[in-house]
Every structure is written in C-alpha cells, then in structure tokens.
PDB file of N, CA and C in Angstrom:
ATOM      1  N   UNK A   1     -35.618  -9.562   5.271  1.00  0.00           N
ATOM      2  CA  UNK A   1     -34.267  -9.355   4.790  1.00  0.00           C
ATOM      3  C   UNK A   1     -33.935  -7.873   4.925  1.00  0.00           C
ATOM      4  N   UNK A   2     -32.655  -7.884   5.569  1.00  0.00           N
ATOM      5  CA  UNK A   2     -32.245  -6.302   5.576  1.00  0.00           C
ATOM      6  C   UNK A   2     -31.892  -5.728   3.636  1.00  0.00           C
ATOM      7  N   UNK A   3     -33.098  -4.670   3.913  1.00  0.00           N
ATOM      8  CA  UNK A   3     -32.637  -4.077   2.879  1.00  0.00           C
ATOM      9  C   UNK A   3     -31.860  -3.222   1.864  1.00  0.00           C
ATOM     10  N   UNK A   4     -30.807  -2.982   3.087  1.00  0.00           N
ATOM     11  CA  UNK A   4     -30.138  -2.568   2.919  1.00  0.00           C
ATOM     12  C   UNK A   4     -28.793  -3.540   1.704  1.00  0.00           C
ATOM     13  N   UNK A   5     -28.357  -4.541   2.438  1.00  0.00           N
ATOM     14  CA  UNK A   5     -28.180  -5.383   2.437  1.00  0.00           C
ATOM     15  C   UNK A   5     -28.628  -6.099   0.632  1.00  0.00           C
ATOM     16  N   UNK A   6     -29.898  -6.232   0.421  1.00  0.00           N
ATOM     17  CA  UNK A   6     -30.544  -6.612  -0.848  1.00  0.00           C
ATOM     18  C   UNK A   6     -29.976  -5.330  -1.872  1.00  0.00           C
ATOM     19  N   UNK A   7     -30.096  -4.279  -1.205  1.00  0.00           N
ATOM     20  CA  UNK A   7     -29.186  -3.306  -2.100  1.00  0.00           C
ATOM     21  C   UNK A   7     -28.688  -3.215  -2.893  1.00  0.00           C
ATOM     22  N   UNK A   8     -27.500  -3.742  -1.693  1.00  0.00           N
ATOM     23  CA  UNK A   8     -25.916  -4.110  -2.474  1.00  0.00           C
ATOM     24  C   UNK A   8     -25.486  -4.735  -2.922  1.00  0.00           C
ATOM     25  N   UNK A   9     -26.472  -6.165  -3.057  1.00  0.00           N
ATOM     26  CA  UNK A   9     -26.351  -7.070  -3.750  1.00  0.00           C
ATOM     27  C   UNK A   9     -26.942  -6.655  -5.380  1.00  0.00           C
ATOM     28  N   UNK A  10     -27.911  -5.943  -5.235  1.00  0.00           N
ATOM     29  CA  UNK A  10     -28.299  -5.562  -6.390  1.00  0.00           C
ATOM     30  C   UNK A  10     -27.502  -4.955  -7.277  1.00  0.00           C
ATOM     31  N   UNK A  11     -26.622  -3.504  -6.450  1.00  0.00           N
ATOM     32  CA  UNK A  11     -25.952  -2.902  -7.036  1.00  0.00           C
ATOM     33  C   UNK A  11     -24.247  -4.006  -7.608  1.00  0.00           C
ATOM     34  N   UNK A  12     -24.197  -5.355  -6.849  1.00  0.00           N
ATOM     35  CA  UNK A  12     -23.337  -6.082  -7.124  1.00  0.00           C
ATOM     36  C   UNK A  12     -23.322  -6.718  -9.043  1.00  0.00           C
ATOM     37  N   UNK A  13     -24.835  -6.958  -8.628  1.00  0.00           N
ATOM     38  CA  UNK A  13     -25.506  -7.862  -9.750  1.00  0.00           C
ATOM     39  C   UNK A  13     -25.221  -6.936 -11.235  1.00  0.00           C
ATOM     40  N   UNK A  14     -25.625  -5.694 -10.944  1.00  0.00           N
ATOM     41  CA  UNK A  14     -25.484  -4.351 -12.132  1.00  0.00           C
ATOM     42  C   UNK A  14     -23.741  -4.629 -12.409  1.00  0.00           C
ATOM     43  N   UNK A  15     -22.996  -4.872 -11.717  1.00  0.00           N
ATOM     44  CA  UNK A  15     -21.727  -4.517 -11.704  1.00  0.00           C
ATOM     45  C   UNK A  15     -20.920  -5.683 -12.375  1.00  0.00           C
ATOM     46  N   UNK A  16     -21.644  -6.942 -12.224  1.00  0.00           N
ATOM     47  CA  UNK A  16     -21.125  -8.357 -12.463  1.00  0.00           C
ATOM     48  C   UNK A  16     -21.422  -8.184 -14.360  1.00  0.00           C
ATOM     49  N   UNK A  17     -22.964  -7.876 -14.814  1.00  0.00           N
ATOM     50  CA  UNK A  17     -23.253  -7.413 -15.681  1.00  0.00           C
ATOM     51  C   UNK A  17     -22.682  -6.671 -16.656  1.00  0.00           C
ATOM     52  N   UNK A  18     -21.969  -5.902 -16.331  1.00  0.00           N
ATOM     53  CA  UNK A  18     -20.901  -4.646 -16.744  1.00  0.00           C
ATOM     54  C   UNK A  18     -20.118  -5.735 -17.342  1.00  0.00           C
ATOM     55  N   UNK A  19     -19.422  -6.173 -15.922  1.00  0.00           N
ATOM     56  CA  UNK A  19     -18.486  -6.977 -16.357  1.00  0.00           C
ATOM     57  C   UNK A  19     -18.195  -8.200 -17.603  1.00  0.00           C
ATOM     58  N   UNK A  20     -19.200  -8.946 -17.584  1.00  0.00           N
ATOM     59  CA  UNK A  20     -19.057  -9.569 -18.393  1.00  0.00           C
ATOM     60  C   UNK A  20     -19.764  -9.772 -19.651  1.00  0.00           C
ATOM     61  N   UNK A  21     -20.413  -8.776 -19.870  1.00  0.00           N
ATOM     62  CA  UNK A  21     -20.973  -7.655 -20.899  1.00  0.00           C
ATOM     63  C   UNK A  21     -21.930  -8.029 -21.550  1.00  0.00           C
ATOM     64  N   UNK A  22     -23.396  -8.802 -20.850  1.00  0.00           N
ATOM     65  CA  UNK A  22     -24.429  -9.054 -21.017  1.00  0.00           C
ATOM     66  C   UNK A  22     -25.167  -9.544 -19.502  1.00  0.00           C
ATOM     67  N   UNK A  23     -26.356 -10.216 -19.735  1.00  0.00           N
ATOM     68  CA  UNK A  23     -27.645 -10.274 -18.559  1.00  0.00           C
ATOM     69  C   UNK A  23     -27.168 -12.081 -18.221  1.00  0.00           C
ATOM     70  N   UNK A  24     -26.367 -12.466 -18.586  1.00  0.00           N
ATOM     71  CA  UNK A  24     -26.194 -13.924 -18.768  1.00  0.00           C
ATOM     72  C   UNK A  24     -25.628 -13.780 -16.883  1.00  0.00           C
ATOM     73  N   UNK A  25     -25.793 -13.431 -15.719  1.00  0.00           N
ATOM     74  CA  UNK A  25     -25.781 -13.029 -14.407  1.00  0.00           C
ATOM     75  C   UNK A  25     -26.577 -13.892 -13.330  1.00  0.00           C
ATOM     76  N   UNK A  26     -26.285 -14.660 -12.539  1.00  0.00           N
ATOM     77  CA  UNK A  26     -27.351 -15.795 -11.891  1.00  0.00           C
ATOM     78  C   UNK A  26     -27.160 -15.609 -10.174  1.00  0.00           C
ATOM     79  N   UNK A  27     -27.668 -15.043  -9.912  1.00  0.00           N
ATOM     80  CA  UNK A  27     -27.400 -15.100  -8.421  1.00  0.00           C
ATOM     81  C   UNK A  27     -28.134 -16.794  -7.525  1.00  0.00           C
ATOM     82  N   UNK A  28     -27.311 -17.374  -7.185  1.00  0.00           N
ATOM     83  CA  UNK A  28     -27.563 -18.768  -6.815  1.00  0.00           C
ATOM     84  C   UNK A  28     -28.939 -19.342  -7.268  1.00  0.00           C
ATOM     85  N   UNK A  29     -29.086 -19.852  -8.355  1.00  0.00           N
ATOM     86  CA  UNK A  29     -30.059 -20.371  -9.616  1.00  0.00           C
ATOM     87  C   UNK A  29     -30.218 -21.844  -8.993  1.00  0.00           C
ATOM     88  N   UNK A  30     -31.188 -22.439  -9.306  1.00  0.00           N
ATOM     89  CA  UNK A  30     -31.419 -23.736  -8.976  1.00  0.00           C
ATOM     90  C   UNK A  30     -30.901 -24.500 -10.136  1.00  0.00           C
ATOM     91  N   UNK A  31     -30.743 -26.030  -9.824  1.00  0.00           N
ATOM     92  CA  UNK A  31     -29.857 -26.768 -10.402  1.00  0.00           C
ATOM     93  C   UNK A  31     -30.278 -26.802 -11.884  1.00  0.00           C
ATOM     94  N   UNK A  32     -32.030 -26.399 -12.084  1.00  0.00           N
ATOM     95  CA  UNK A  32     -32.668 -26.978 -13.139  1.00  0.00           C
ATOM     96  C   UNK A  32     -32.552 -25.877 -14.081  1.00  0.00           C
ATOM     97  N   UNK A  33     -31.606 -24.669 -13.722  1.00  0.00           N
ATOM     98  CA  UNK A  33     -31.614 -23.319 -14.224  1.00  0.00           C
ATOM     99  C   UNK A  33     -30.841 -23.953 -15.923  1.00  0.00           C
ATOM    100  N   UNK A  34     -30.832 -23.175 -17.212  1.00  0.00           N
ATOM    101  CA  UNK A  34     -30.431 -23.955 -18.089  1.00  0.00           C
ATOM    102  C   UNK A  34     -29.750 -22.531 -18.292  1.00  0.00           C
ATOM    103  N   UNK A  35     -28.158 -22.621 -17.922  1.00  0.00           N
ATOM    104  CA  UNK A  35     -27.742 -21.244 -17.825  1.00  0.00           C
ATOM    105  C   UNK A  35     -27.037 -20.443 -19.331  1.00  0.00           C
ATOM    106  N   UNK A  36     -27.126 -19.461 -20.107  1.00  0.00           N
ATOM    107  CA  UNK A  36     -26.586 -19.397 -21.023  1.00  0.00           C
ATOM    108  C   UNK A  36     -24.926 -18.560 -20.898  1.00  0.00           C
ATOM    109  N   UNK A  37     -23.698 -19.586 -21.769  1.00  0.00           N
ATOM    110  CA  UNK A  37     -22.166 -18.554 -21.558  1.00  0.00           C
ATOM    111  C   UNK A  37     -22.043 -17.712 -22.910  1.00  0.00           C
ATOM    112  N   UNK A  38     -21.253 -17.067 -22.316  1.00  0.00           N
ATOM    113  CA  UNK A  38     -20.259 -16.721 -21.009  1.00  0.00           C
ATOM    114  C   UNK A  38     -21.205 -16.231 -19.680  1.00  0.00           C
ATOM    115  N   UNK A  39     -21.125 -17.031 -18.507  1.00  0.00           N
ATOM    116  CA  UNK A  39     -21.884 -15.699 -17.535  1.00  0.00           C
ATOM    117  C   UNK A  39     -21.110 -15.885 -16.467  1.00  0.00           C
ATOM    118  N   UNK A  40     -21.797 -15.863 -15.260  1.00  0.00           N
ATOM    119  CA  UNK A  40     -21.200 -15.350 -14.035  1.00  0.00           C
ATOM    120  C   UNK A  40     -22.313 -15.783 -13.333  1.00  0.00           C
ATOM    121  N   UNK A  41     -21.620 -16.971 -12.183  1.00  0.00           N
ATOM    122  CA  UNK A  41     -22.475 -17.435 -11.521  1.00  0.00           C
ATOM    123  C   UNK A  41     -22.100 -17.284 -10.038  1.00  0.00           C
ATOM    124  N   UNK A  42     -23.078 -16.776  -9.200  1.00  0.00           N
ATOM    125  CA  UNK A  42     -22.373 -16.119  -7.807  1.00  0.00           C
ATOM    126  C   UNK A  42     -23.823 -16.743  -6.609  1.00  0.00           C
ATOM    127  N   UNK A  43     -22.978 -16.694  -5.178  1.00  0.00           N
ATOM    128  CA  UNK A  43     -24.028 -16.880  -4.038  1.00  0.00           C
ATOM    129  C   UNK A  43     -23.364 -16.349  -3.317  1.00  0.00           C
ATOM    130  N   UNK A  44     -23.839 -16.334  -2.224  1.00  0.00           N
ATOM    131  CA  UNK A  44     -23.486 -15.908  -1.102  1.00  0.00           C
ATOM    132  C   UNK A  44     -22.817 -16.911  -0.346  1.00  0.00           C
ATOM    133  N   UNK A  45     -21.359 -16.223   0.364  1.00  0.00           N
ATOM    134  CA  UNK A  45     -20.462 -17.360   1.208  1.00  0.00           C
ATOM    135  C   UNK A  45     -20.277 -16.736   2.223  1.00  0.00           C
ATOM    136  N   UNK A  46     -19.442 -16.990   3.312  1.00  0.00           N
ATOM    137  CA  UNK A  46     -19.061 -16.687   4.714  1.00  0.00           C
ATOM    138  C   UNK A  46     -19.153 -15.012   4.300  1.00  0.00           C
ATOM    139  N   UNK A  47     -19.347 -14.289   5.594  1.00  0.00           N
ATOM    140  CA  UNK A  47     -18.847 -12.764   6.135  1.00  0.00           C
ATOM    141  C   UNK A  47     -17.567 -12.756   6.221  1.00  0.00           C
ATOM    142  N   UNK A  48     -16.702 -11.617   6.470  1.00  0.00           N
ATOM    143  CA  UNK A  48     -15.576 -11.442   6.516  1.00  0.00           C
ATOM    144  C   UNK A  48     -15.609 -10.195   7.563  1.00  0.00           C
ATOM    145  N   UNK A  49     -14.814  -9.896   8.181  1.00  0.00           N
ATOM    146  CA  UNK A  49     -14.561  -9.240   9.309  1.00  0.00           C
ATOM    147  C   UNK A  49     -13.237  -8.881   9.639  1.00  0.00           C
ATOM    148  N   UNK A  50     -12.754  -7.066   9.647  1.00  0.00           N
ATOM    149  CA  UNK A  50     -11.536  -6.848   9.382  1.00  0.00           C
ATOM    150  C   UNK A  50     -11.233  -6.129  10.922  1.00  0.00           C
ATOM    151  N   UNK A  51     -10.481  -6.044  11.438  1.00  0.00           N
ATOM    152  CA  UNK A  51     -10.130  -5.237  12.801  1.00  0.00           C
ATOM    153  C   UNK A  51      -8.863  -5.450  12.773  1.00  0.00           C
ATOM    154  N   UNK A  52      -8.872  -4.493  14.262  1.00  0.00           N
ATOM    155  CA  UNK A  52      -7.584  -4.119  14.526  1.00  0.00           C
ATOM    156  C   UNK A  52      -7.803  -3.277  15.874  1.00  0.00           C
ATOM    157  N   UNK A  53      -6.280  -3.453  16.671  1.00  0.00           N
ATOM    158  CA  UNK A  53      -6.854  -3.483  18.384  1.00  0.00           C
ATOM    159  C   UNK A  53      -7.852  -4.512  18.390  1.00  0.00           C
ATOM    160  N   UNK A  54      -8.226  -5.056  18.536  1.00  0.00           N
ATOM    161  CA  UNK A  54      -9.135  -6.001  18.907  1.00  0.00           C
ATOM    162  C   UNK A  54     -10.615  -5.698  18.858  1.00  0.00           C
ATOM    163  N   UNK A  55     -10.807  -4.858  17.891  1.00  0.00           N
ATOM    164  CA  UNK A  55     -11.796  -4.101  17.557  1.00  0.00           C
ATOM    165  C   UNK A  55     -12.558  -4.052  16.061  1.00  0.00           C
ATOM    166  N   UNK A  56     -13.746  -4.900  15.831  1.00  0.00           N
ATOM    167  CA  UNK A  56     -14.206  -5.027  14.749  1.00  0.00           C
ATOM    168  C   UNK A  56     -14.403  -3.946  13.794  1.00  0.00           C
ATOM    169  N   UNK A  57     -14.093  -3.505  12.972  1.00  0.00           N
ATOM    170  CA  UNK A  57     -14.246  -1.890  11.709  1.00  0.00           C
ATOM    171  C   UNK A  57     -14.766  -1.863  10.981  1.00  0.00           C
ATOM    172  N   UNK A  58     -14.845  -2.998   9.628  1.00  0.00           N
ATOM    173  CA  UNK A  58     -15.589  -3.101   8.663  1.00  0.00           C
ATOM    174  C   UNK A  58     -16.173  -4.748   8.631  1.00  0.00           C
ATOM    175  N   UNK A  59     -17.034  -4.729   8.555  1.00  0.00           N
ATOM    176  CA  UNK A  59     -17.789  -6.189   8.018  1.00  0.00           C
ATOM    177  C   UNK A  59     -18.183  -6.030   6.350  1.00  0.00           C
ATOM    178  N   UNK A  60     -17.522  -7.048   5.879  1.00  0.00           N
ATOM    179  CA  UNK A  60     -17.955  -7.798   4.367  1.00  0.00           C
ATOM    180  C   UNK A  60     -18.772  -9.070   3.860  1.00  0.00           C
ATOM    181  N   UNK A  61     -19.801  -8.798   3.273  1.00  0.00           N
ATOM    182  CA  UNK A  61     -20.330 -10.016   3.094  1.00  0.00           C
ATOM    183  C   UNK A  61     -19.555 -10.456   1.930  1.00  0.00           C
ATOM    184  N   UNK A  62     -19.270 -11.804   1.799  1.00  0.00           N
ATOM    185  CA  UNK A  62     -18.369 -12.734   1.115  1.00  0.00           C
ATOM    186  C   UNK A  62     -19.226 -13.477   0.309  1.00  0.00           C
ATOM    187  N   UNK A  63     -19.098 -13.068  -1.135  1.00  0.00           N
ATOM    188  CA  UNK A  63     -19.684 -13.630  -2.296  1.00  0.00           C
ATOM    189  C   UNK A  63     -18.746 -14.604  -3.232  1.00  0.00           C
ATOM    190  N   UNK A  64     -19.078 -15.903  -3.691  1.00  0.00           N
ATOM    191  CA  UNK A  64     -18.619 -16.414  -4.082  1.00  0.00           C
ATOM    192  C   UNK A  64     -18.771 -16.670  -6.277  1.00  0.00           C
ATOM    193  N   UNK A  65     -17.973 -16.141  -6.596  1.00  0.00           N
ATOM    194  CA  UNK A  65     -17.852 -16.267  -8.021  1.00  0.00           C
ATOM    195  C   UNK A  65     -17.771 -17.137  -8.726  1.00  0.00           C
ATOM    196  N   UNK A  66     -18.170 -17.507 -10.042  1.00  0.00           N
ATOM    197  CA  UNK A  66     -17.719 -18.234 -10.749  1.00  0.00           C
ATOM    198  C   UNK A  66     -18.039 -17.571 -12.273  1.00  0.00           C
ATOM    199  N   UNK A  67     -16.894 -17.500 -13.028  1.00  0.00           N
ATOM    200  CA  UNK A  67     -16.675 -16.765 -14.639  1.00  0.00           C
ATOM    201  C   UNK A  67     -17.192 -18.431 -15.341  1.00  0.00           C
ATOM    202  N   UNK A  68     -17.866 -18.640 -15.915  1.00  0.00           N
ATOM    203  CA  UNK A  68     -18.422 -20.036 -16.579  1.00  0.00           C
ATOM    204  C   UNK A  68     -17.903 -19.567 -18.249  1.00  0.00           C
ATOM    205  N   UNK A  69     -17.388 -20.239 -18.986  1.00  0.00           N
ATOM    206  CA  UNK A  69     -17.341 -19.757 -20.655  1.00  0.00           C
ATOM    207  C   UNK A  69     -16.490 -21.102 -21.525  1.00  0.00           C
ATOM    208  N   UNK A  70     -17.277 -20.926 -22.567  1.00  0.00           N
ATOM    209  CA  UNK A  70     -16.312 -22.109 -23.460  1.00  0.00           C
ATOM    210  C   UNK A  70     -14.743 -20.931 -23.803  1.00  0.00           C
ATOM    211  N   UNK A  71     -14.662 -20.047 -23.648  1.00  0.00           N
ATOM    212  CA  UNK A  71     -13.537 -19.376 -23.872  1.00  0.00           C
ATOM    213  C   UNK A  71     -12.525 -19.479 -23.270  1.00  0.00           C
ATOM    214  N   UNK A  72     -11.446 -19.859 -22.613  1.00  0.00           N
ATOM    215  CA  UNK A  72     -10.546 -20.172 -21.402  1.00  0.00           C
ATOM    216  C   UNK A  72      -9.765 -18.786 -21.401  1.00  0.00           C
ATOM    217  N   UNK A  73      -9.849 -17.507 -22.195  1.00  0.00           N
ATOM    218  CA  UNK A  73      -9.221 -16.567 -21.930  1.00  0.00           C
ATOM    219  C   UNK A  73     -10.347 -15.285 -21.758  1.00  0.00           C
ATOM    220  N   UNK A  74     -11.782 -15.824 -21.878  1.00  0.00           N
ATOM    221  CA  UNK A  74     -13.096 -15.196 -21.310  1.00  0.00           C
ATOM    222  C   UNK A  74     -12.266 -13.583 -20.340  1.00  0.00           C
ATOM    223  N   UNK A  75     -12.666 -12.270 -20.957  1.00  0.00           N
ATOM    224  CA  UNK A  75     -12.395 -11.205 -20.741  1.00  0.00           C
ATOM    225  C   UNK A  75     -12.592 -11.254 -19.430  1.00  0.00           C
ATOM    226  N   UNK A  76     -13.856 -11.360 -18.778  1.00  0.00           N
ATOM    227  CA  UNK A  76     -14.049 -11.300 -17.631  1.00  0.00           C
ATOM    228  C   UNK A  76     -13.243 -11.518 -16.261  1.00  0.00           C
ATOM    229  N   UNK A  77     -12.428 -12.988 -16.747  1.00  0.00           N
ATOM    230  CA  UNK A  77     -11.462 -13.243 -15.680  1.00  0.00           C
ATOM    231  C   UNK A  77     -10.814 -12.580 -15.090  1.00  0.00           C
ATOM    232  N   UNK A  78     -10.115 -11.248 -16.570  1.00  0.00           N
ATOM    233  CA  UNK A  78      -9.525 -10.796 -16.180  1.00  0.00           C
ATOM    234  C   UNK A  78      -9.362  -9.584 -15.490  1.00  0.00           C
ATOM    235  N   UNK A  79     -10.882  -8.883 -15.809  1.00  0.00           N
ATOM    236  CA  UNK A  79     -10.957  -7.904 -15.690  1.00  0.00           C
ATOM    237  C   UNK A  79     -11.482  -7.567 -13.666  1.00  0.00           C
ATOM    238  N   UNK A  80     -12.248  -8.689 -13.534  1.00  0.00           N
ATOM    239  CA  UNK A  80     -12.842  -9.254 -12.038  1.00  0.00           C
ATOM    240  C   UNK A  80     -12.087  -8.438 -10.847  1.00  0.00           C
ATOM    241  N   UNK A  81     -10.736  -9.253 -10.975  1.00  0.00           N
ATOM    242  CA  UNK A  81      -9.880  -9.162 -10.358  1.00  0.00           C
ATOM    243  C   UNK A  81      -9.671  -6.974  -9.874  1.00  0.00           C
ATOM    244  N   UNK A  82      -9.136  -6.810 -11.313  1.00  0.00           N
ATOM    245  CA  UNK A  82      -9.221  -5.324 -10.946  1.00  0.00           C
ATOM    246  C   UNK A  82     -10.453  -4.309 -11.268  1.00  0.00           C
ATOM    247  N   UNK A  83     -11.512  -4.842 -11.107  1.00  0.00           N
ATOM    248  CA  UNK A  83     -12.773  -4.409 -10.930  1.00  0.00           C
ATOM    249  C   UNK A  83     -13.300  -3.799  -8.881  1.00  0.00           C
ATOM    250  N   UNK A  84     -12.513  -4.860  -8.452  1.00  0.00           N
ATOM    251  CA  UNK A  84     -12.999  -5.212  -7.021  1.00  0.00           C
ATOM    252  C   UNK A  84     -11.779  -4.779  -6.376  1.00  0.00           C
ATOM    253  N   UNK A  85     -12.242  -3.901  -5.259  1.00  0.00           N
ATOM    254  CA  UNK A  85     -10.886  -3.995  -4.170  1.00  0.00           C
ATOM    255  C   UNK A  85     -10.265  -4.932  -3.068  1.00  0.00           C
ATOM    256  N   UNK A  86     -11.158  -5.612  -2.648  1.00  0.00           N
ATOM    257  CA  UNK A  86     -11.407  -6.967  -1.994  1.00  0.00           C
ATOM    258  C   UNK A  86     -11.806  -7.683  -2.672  1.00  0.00           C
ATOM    259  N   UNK A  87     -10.863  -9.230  -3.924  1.00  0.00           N
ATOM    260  CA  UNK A  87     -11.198 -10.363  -4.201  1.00  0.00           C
ATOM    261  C   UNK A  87      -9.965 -11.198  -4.191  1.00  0.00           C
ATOM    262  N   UNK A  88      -9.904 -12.191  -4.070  1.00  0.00           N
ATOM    263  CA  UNK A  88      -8.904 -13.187  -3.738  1.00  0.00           C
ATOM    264  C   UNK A  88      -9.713 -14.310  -5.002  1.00  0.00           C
ATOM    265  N   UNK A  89      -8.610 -14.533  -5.850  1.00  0.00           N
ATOM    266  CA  UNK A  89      -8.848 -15.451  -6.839  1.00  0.00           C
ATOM    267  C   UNK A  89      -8.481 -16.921  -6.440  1.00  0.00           C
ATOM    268  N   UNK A  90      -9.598 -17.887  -6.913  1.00  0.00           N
ATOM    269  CA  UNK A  90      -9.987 -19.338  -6.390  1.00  0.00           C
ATOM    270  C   UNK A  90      -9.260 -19.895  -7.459  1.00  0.00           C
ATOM    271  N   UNK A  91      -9.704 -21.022  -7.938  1.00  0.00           N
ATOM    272  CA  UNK A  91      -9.010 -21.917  -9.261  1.00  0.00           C
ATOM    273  C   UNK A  91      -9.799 -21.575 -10.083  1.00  0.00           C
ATOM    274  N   UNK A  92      -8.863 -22.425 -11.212  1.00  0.00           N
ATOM    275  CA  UNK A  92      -9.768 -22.954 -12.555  1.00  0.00           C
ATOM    276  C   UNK A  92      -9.406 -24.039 -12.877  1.00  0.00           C
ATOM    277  N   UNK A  93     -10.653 -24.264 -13.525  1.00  0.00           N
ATOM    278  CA  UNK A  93     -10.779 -25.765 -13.739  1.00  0.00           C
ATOM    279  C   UNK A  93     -11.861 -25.915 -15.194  1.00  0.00           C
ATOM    280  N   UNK A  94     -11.639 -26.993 -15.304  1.00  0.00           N
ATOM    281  CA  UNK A  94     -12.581 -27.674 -16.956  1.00  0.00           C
ATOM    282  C   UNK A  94     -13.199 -28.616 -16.809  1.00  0.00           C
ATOM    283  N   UNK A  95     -14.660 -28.521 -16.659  1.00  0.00           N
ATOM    284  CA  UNK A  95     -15.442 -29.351 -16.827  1.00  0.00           C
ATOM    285  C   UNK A  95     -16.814 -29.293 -18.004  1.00  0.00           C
ATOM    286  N   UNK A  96     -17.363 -30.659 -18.479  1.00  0.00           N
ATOM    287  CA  UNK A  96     -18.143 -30.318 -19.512  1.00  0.00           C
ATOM    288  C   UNK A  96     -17.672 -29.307 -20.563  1.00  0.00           C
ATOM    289  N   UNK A  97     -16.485 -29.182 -21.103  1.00  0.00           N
ATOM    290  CA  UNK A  97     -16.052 -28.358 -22.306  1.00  0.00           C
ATOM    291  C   UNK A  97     -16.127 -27.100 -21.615  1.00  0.00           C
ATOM    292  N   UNK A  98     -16.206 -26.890 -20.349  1.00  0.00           N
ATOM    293  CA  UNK A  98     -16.576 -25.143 -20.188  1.00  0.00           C
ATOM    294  C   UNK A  98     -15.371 -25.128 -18.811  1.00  0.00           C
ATOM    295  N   UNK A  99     -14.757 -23.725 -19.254  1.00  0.00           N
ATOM    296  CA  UNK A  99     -13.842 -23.517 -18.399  1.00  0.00           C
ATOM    297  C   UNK A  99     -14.718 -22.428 -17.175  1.00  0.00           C
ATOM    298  N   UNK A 100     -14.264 -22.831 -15.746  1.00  0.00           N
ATOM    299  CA  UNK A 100     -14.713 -22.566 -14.802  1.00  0.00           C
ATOM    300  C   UNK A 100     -13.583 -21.410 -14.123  1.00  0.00           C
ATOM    301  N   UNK A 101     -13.938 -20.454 -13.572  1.00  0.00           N
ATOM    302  CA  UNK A 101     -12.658 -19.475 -12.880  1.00  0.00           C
ATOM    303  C   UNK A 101     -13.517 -18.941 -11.908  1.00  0.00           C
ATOM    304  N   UNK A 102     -13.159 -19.514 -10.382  1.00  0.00           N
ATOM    305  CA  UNK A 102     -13.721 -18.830  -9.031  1.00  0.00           C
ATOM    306  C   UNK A 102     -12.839 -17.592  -8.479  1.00  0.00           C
ATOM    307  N   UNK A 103     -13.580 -16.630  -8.284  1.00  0.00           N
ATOM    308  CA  UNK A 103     -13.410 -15.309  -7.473  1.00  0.00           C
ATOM    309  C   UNK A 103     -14.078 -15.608  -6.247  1.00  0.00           C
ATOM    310  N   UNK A 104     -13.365 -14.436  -4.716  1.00  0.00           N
ATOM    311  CA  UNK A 104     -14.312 -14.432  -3.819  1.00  0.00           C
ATOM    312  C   UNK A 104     -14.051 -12.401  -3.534  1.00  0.00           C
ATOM    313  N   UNK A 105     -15.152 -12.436  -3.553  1.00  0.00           N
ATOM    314  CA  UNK A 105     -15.717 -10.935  -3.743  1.00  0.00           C
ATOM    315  C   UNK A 105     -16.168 -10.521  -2.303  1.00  0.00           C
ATOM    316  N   UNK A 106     -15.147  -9.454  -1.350  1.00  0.00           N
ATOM    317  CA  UNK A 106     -15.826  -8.950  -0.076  1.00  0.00           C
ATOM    318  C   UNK A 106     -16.513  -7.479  -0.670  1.00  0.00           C
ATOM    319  N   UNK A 107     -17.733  -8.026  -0.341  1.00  0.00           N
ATOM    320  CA  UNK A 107     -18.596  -6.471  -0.795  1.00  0.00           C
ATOM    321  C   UNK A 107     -19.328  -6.429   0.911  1.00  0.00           C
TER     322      UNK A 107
END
C-alpha cells in the first residue's frame, strides 16, 4: 500500500474524530463490528479526477461517509459539510431507530 496514501487516510481518521467528538470512528468495519453512536462510519469509494484542457491536475480519493446517531440533529452533520472543501452531501434516512446522513469526502 502506498504510504503515502495510508497517511492521509490517517490524518482523515484524526479529523473525522474531531468532528464528531469522540473515538466512536470505523474505517470500513466488518459486519460483526458492534459499533457504538453517535459515530462515523466511512470506506473508501471511487477516485475523482479534476482537469481542464484536457489535462488531468488533481486526483482525489473519494471516501464515502456515514454520520450514524439516535439524534437526527447529531452536530456532526452539520458541521461535515463545512469542515471539508470537497464534499457533496448524500441522503438521510432512518433505519433501526438510528438516523443515517451520507457525505462523500474528496480527500
């Protein structure tokens, strides 16, 4: 694995943390994970790729969010958004009593 790369994911993970203001942080956990809320559950999704002239400039790896909390006004949601300079907000939705809110994060 480029380590570079593991980095920034790391330095992502510190940042997600911040955010939602404990270790409750899962970078793609297996199903059997027994996760505790409010947290923040994230993996890795498509790259992103910005140009112009026809000329590639910046590459983003594309992380996929999720704010998990029995709270439906959970601080985090809101703060996500203007935390990041590149995120495009997904839905929300309610399942199992716990409100769900997807971000997609180009880091």
């Amino acid at each position: 694995m480029n380590n570079n790369i593991e980095e920034r994911r790391l330095l992502l993970h510190e940042k997600l943390k911040e955010l939602i203001g404990n270790d409750n942080v899962y970078f793609q956990p297996p199903e059997s994970l027994k996760m505790q809320y409010p947290c923040i559950r994230y993996k890795r999704s498509s790259g992103n790729s910005f140009a112009a002239d026809n000329i590639k400039y910046v590459r983003r790896i594309t992380y996929e969010l999720m704010v998990i909390s029995k709270d439906p006004e959970e601080t985090a949601v809101f703060t996500i958004p203007e935390a990041f300079e590149y995120c495009d907000e997904g839905r929300h939705y309610t399942a199992n009593n716990l409100n769900h809110d997807v971000f997609y994060i180009f880091w």
